[in-house]
N, C-alpha and C. Protein backbone atom coordinates (compact mmCIF):
# COMPACT_ATOMS: atom_id res chain seq x y z
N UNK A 1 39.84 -29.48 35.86
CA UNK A 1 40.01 -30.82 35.38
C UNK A 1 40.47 -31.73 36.52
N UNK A 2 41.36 -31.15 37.33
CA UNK A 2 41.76 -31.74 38.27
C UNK A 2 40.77 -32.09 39.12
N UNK A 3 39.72 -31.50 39.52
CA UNK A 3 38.90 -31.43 40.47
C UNK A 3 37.45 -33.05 40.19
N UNK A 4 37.64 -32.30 39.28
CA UNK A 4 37.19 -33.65 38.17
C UNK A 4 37.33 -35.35 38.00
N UNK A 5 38.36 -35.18 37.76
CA UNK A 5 39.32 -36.43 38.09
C UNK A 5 39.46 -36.86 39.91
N UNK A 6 39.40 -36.11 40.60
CA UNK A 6 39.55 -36.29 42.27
C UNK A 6 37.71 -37.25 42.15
N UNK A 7 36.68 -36.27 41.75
CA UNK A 7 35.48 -36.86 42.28
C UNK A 7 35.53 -38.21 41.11
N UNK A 8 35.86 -38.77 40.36
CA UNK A 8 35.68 -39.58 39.42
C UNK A 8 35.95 -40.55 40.32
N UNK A 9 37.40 -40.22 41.12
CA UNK A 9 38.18 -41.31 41.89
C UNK A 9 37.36 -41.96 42.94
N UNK A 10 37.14 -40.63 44.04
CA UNK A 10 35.89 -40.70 44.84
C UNK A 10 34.95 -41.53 44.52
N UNK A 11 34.34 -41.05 43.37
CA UNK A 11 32.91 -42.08 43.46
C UNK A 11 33.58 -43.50 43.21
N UNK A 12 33.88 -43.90 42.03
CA UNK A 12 34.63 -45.28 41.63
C UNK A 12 35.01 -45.58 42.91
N UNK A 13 35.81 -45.46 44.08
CA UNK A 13 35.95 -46.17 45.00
C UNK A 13 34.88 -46.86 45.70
N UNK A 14 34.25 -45.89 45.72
CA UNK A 14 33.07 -45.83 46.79
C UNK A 14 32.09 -46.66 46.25
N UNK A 15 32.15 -46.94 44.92
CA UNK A 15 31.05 -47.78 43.94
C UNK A 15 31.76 -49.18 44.16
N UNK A 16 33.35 -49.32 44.57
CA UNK A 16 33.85 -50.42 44.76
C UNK A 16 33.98 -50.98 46.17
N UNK A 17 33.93 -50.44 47.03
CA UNK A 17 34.07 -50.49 48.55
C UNK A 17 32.12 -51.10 48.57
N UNK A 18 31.40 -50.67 47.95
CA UNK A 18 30.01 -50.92 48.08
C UNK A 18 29.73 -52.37 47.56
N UNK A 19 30.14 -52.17 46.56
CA UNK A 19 30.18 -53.95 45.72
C UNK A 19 31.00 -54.77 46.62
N UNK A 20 32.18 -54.84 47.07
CA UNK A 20 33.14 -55.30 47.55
C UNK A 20 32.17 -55.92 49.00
N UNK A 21 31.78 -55.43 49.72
CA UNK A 21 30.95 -55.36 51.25
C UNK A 21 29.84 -55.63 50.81
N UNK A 22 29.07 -55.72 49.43
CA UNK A 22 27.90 -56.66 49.29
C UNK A 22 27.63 -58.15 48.61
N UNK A 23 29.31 -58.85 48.29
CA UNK A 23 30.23 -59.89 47.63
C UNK A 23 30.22 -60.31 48.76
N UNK A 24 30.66 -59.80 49.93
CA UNK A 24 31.56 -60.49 51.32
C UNK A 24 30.57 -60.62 51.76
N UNK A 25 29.50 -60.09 52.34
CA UNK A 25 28.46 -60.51 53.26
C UNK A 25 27.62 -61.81 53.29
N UNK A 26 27.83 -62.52 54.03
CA UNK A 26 27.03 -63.82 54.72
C UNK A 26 25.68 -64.30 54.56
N UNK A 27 25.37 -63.69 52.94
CA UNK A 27 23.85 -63.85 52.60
C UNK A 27 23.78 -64.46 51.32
N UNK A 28 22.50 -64.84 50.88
CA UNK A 28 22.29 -65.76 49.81
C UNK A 28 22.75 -64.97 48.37
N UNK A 29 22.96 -65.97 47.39
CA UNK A 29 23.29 -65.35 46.60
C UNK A 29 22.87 -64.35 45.79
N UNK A 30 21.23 -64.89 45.60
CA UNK A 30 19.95 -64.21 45.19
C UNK A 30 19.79 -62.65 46.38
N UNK A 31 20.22 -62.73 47.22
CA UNK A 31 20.15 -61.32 47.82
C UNK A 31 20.38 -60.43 47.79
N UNK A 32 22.35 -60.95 47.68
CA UNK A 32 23.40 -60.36 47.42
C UNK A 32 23.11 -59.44 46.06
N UNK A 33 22.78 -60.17 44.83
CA UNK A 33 22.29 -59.72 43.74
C UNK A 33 21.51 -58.87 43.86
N UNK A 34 20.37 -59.19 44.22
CA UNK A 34 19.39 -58.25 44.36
C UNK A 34 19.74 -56.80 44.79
N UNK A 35 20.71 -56.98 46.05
CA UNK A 35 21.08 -55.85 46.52
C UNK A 35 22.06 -54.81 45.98
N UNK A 36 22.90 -55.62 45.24
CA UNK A 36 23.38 -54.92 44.12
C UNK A 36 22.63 -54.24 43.30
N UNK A 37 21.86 -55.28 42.77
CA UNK A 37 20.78 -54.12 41.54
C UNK A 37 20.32 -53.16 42.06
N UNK A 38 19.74 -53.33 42.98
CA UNK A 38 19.32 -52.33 44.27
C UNK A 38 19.97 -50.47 44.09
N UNK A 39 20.92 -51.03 44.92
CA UNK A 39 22.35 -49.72 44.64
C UNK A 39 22.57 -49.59 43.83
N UNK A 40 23.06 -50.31 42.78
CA UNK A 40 22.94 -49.67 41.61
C UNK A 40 22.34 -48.49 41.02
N UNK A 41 20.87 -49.16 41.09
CA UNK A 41 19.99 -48.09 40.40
C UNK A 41 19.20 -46.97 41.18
N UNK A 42 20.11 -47.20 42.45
CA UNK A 42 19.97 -45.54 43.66
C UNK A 42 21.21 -44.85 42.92
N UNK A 43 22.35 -45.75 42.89
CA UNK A 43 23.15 -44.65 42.43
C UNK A 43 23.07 -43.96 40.79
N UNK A 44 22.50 -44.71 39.89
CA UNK A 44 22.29 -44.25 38.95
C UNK A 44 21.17 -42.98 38.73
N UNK A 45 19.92 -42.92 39.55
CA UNK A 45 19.30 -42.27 39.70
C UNK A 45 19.84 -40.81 40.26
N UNK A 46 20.63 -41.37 41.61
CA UNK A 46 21.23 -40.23 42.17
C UNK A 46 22.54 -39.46 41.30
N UNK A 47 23.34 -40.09 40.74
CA UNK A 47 24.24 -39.66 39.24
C UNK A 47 23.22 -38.50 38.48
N UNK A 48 22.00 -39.33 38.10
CA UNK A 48 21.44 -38.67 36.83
C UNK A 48 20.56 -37.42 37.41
N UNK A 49 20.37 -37.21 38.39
CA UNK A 49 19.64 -36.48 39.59
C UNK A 49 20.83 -34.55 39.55
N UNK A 50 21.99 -35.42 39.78
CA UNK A 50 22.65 -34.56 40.06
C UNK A 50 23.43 -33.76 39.03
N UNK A 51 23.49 -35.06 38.03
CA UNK A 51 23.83 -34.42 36.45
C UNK A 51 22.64 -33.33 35.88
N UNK A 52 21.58 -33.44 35.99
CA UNK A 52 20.69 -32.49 35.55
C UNK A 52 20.25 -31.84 36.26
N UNK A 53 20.84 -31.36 37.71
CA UNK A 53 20.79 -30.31 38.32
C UNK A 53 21.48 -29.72 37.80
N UNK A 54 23.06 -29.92 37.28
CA UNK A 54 24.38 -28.83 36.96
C UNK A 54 23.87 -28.93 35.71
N UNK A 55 22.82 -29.46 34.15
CA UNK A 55 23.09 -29.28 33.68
C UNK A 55 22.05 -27.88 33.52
N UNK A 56 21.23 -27.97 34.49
CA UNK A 56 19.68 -26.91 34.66
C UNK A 56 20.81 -25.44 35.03
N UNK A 57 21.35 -25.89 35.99
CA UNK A 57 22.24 -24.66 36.51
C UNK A 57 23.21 -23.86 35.44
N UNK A 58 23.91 -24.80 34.78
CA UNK A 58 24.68 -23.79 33.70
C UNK A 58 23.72 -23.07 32.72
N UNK A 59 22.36 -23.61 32.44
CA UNK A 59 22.00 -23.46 31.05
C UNK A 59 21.48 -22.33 31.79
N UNK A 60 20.68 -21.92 32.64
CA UNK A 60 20.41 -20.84 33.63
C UNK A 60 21.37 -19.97 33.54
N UNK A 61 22.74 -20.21 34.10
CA UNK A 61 23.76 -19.12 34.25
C UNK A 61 23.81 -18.62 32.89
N UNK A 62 24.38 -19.58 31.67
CA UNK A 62 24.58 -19.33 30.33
C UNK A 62 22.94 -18.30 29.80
N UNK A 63 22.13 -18.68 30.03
CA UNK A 63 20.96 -17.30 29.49
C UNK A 63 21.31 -16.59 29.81
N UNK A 64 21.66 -16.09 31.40
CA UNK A 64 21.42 -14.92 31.85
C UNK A 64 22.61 -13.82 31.34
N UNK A 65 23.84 -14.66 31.17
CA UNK A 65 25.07 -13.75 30.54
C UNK A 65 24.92 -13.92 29.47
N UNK A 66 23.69 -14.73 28.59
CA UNK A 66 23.53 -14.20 27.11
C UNK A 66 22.49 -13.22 27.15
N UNK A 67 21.68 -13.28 27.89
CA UNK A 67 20.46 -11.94 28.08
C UNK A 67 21.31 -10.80 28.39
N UNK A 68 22.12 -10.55 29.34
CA UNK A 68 22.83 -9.50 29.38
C UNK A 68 24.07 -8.89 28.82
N UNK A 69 24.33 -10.20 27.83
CA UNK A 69 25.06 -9.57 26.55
C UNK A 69 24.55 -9.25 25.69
N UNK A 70 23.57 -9.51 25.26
CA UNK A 70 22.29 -8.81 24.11
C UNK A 70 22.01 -7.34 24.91
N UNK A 71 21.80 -7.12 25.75
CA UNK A 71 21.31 -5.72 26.55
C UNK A 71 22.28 -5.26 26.48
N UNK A 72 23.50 -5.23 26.86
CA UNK A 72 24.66 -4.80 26.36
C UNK A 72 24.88 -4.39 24.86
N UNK A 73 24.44 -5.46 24.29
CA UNK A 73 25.05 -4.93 22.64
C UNK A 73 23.62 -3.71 22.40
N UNK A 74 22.77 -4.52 22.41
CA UNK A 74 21.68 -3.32 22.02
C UNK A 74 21.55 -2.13 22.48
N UNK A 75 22.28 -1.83 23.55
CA UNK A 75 23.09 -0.50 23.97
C UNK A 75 24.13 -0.19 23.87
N UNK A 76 25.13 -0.46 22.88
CA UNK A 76 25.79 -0.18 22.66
C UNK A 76 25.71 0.37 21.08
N UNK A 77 24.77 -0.50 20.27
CA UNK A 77 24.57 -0.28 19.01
C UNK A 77 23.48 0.81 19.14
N UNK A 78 22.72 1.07 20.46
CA UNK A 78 22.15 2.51 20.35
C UNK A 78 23.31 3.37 20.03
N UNK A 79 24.09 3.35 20.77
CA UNK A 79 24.91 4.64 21.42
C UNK A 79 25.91 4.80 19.97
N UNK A 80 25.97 3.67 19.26
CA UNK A 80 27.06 4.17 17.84
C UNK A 80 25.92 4.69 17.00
N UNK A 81 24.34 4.10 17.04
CA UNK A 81 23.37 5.01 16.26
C UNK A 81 23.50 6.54 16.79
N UNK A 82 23.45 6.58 17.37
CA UNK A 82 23.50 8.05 17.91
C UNK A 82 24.76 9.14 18.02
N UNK A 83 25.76 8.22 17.59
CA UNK A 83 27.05 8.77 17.32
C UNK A 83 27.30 9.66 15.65
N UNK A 84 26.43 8.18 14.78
CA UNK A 84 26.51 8.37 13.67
C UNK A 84 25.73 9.71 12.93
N UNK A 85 24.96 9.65 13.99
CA UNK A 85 23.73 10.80 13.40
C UNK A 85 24.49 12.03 13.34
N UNK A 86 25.31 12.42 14.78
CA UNK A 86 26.07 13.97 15.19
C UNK A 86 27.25 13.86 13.93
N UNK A 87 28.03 12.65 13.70
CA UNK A 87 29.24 13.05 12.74
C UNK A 87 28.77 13.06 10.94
N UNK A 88 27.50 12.61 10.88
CA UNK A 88 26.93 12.82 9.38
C UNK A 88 26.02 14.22 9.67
């Protein structure tokens, strides 16, 4: 959670240090704007880019330790079938 909260901070600065230095700069207003929208929607892209990499990555990890908890159980529910057979 902590770790979490550190990059939240991170970016939010960095989203403000960016706006901040494209407010101050010595150009028209219509530019300025523009260039905002601009970044903006790099960084939104790049946000949503990176959000559905981690969300591709867990759902990946999450199969594979549900595939190999099913292989697990289904060997395990062999091995009590086969238990049951010797004590009946």
């Amino acid at each position: 959670m902590k770790a979490g909260k550190i990059l939240i901070g991170v970016l939010s600065g960095a989203a403000a240090g960016v706006a901040a230095g494209l407010l101050l700069a010595p150009k028209k207003g219509s530019d300025t704007r523009q260039r905002i929208k601009d970044k903006s929607n790099e960084y939104v892209t790049g946000s949503k880019n990176r959000i559905n990499g981690f969300v591709d990555d867990v759902s990946h990890r999450f199969d594979s330790v549900k595939t190999k908890a099913m292989g697990k159980s289904k060997k395990l529910q062999s091995e009590m079938d086969g238990d049951e057979k010797i004590i009946y």
